[in-house]
PDB file of N, CA and C in Angstrom:
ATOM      1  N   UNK A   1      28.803  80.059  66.898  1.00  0.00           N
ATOM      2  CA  UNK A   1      28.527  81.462  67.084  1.00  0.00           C
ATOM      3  C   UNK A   1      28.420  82.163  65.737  1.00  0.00           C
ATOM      4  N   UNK A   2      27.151  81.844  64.910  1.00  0.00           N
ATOM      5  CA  UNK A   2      27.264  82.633  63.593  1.00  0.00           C
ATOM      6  C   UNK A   2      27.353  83.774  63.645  1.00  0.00           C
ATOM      7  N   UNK A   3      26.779  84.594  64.560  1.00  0.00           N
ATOM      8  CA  UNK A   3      26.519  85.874  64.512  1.00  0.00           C
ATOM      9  C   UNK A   3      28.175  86.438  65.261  1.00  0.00           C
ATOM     10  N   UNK A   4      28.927  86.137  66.229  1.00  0.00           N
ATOM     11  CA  UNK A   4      30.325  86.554  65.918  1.00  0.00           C
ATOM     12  C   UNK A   4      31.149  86.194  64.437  1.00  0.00           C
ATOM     13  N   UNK A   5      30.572  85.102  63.624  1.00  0.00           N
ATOM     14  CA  UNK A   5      31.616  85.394  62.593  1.00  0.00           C
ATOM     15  C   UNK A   5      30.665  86.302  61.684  1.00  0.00           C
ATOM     16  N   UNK A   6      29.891  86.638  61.776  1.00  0.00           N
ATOM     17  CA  UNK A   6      29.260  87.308  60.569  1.00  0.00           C
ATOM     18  C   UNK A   6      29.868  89.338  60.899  1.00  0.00           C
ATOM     19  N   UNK A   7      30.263  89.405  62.401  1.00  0.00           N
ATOM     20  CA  UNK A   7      31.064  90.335  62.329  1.00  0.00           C
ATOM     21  C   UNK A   7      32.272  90.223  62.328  1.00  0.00           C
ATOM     22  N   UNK A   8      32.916  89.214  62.048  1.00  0.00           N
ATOM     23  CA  UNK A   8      34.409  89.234  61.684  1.00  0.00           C
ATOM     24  C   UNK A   8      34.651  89.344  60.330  1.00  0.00           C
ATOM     25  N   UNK A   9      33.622  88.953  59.833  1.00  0.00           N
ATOM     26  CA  UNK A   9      33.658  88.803  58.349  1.00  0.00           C
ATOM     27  C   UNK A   9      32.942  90.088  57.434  1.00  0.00           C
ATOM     28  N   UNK A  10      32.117  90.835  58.060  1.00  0.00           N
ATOM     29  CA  UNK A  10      31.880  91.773  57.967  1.00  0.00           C
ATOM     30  C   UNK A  10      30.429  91.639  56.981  1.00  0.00           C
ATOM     31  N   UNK A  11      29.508  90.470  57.407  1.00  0.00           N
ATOM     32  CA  UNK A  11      28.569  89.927  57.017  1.00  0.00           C
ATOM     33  C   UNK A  11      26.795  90.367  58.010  1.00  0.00           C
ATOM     34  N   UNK A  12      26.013  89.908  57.004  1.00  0.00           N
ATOM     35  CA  UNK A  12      24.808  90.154  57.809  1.00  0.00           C
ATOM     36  C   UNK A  12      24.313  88.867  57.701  1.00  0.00           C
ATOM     37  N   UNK A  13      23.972  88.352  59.140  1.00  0.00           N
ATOM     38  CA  UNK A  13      23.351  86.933  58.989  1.00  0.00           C
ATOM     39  C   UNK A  13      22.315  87.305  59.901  1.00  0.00           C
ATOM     40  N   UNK A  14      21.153  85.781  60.210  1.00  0.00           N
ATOM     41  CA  UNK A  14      20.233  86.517  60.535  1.00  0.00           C
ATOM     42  C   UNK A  14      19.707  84.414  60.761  1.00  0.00           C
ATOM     43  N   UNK A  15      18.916  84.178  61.867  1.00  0.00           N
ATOM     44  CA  UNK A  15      18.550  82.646  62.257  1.00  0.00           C
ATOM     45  C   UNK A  15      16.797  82.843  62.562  1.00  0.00           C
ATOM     46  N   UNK A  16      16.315  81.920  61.926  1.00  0.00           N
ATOM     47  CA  UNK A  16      15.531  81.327  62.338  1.00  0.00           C
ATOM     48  C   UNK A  16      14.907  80.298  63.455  1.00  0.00           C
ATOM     49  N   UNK A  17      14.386  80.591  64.829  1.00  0.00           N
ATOM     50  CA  UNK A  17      14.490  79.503  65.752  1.00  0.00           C
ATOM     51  C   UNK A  17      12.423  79.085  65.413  1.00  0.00           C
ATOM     52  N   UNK A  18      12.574  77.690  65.433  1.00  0.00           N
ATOM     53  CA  UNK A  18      11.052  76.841  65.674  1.00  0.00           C
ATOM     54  C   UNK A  18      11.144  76.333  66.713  1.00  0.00           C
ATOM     55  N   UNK A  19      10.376  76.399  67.375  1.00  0.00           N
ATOM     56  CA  UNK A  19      10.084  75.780  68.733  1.00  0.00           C
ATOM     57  C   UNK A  19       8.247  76.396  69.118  1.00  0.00           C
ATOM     58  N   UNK A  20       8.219  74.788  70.194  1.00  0.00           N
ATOM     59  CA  UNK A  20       6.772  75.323  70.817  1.00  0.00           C
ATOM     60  C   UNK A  20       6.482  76.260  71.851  1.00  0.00           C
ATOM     61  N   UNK A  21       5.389  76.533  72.495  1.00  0.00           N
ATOM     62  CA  UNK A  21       5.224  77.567  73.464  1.00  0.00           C
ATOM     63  C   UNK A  21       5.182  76.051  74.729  1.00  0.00           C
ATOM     64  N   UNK A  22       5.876  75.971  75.760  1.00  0.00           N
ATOM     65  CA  UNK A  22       5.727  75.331  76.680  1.00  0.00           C
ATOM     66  C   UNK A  22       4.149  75.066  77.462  1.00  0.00           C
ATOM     67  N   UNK A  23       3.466  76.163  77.124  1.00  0.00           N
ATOM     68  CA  UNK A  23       2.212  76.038  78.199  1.00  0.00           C
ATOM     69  C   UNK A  23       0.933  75.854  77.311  1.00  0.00           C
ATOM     70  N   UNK A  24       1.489  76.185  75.936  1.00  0.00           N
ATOM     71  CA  UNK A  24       0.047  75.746  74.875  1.00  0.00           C
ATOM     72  C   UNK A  24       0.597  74.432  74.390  1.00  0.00           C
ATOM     73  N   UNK A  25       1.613  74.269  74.182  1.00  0.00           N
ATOM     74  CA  UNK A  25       2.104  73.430  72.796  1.00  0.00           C
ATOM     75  C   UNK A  25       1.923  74.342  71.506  1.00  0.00           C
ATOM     76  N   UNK A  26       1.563  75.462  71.473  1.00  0.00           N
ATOM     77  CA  UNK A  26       1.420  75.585  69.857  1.00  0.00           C
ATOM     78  C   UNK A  26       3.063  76.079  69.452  1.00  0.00           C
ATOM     79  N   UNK A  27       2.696  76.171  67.897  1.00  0.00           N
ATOM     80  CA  UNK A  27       4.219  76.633  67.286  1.00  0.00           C
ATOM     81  C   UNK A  27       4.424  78.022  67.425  1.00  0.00           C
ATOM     82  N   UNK A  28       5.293  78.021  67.574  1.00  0.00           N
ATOM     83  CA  UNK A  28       6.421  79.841  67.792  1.00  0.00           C
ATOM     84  C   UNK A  28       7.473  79.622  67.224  1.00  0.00           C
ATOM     85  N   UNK A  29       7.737  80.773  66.024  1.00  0.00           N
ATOM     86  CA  UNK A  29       9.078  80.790  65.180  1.00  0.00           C
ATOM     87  C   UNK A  29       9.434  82.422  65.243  1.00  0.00           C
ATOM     88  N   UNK A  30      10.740  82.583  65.204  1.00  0.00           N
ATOM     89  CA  UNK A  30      11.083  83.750  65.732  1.00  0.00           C
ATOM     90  C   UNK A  30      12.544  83.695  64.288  1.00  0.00           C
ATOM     91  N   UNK A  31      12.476  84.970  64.159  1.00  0.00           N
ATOM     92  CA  UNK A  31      13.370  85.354  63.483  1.00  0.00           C
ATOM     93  C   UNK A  31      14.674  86.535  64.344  1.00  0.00           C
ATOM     94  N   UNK A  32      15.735  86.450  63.683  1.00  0.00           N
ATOM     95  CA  UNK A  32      17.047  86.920  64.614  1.00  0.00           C
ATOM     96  C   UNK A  32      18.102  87.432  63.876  1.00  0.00           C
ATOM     97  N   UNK A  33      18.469  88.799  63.815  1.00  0.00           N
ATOM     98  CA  UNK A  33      19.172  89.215  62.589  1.00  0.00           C
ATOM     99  C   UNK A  33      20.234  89.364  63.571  1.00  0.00           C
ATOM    100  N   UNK A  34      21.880  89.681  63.424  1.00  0.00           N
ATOM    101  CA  UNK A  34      22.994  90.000  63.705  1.00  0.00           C
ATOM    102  C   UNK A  34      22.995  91.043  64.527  1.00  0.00           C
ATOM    103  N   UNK A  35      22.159  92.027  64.497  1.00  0.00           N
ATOM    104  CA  UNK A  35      21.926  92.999  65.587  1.00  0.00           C
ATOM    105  C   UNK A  35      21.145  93.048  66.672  1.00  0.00           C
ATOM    106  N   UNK A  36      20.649  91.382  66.857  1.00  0.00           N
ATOM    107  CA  UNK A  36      19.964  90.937  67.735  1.00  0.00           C
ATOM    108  C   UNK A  36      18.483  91.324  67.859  1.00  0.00           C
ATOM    109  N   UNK A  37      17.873  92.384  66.265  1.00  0.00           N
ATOM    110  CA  UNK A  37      17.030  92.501  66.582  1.00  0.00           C
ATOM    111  C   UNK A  37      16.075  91.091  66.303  1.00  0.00           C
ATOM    112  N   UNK A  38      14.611  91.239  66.559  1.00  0.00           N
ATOM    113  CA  UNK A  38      13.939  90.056  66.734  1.00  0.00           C
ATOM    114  C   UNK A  38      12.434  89.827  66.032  1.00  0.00           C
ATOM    115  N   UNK A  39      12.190  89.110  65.245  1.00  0.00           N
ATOM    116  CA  UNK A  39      10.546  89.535  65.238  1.00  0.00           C
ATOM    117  C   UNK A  39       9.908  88.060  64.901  1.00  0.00           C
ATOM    118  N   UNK A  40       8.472  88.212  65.694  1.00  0.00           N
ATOM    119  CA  UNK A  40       7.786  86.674  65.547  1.00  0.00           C
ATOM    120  C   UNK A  40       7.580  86.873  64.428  1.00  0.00           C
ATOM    121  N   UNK A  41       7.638  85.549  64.081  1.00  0.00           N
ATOM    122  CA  UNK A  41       6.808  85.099  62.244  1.00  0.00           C
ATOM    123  C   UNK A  41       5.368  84.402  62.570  1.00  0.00           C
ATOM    124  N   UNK A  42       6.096  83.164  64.028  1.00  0.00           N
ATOM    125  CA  UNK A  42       4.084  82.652  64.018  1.00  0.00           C
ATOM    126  C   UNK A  42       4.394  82.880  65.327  1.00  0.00           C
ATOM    127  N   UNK A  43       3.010  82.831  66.134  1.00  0.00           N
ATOM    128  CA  UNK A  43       2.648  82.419  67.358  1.00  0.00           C
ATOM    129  C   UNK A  43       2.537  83.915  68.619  1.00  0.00           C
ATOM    130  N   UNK A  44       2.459  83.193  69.454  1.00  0.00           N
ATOM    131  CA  UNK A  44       2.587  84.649  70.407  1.00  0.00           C
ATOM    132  C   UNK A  44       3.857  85.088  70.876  1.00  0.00           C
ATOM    133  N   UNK A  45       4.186  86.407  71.128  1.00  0.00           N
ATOM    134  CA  UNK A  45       4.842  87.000  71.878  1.00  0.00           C
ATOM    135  C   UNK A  45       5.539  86.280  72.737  1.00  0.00           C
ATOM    136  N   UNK A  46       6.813  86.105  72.675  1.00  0.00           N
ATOM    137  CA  UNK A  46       7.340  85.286  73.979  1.00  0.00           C
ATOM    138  C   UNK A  46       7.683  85.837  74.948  1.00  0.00           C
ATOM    139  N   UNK A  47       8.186  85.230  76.164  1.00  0.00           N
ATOM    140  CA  UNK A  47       8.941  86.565  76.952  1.00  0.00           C
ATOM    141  C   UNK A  47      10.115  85.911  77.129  1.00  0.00           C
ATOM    142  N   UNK A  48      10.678  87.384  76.813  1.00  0.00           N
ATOM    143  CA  UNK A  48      12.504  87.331  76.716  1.00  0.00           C
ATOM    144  C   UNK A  48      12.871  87.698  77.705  1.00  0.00           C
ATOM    145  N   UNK A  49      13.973  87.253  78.481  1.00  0.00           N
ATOM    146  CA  UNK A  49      14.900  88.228  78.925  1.00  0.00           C
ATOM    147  C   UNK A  49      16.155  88.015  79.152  1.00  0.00           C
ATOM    148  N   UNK A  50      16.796  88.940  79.725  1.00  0.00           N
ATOM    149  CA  UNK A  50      18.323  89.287  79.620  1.00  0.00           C
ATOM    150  C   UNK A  50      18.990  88.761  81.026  1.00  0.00           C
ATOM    151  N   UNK A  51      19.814  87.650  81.321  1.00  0.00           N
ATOM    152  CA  UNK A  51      20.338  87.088  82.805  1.00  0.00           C
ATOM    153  C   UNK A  51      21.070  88.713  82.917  1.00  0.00           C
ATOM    154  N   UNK A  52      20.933  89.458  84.234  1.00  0.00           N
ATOM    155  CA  UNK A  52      21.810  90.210  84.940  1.00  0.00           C
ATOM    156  C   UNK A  52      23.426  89.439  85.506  1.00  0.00           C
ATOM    157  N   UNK A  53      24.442  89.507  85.107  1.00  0.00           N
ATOM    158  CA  UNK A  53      25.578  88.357  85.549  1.00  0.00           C
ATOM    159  C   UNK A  53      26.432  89.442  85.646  1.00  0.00           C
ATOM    160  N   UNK A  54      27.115  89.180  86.795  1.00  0.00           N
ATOM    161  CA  UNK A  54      28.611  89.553  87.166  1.00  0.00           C
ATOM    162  C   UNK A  54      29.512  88.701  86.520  1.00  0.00           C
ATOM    163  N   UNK A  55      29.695  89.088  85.439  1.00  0.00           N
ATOM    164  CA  UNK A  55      30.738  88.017  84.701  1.00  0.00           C
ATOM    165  C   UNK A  55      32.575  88.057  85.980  1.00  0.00           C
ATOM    166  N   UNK A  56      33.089  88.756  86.378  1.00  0.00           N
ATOM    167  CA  UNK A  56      33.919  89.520  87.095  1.00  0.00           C
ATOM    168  C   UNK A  56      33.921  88.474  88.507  1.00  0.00           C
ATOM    169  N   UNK A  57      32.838  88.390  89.284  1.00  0.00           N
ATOM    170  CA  UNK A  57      32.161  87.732  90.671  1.00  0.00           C
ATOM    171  C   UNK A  57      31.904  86.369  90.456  1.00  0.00           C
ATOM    172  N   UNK A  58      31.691  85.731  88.835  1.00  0.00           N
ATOM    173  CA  UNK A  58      30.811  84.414  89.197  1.00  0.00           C
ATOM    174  C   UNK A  58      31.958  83.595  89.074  1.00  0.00           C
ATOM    175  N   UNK A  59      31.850  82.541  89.777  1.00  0.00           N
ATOM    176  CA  UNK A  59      32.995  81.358  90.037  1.00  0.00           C
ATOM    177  C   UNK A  59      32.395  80.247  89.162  1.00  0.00           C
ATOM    178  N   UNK A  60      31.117  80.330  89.199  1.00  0.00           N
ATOM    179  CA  UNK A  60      30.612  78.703  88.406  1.00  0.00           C
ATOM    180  C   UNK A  60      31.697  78.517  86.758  1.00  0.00           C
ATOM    181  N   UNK A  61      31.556  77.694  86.490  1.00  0.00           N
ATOM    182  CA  UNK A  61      32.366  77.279  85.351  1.00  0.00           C
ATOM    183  C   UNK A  61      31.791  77.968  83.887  1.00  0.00           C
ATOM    184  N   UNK A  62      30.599  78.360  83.972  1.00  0.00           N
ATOM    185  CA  UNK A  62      29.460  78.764  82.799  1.00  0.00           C
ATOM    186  C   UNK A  62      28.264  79.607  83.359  1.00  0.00           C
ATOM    187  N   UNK A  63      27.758  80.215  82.565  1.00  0.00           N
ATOM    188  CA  UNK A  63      26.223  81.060  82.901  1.00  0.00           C
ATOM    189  C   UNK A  63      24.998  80.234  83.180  1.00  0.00           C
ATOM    190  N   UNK A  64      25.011  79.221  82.677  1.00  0.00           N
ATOM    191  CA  UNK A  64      24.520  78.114  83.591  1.00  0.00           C
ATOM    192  C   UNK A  64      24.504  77.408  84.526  1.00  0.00           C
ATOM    193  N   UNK A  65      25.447  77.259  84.223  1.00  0.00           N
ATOM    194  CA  UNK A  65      25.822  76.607  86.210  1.00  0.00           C
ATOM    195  C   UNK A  65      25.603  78.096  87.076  1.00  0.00           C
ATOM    196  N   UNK A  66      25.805  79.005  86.952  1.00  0.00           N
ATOM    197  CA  UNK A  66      25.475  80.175  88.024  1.00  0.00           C
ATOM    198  C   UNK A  66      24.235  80.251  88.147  1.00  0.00           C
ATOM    199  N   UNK A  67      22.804  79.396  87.493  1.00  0.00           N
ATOM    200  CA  UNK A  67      21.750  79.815  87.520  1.00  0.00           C
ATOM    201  C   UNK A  67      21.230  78.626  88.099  1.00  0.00           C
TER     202      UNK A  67
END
């Protein structure tokens, strides 16, 4: 979890993810700063989104297994 220690530490970090687009194959690299903001470097637009979770309600063991 870099981005929790980079606020414990009172740091700005920031990740690089490479990966392909599933339905072209081409490359998509995305950049990711500590405030979660986001911006492509190559490729298209991905689509993001956010799981809605009852953290409170879900019994599964993980946010995965609830999905």
């Amino acid at each position: 979890m870099p981005f929790v220690q980079g606020h414990l530490r009172n740091e700005s970090l920031a990740v690089t993810i490479s990966t392909t687009c599933e339905q072209t194959s081409r490359p998509i690299e995305i950049e990711i700063d500590n405030e979660t903001n986001f911006r492509v470097v190559e490729g298209e637009e991905p689509l993001i989104f956010v799981p809605l979770v009852d953290f409170e309600k879900m019994k599964d063991p993980s946010i995965i297994d609830g999905f």
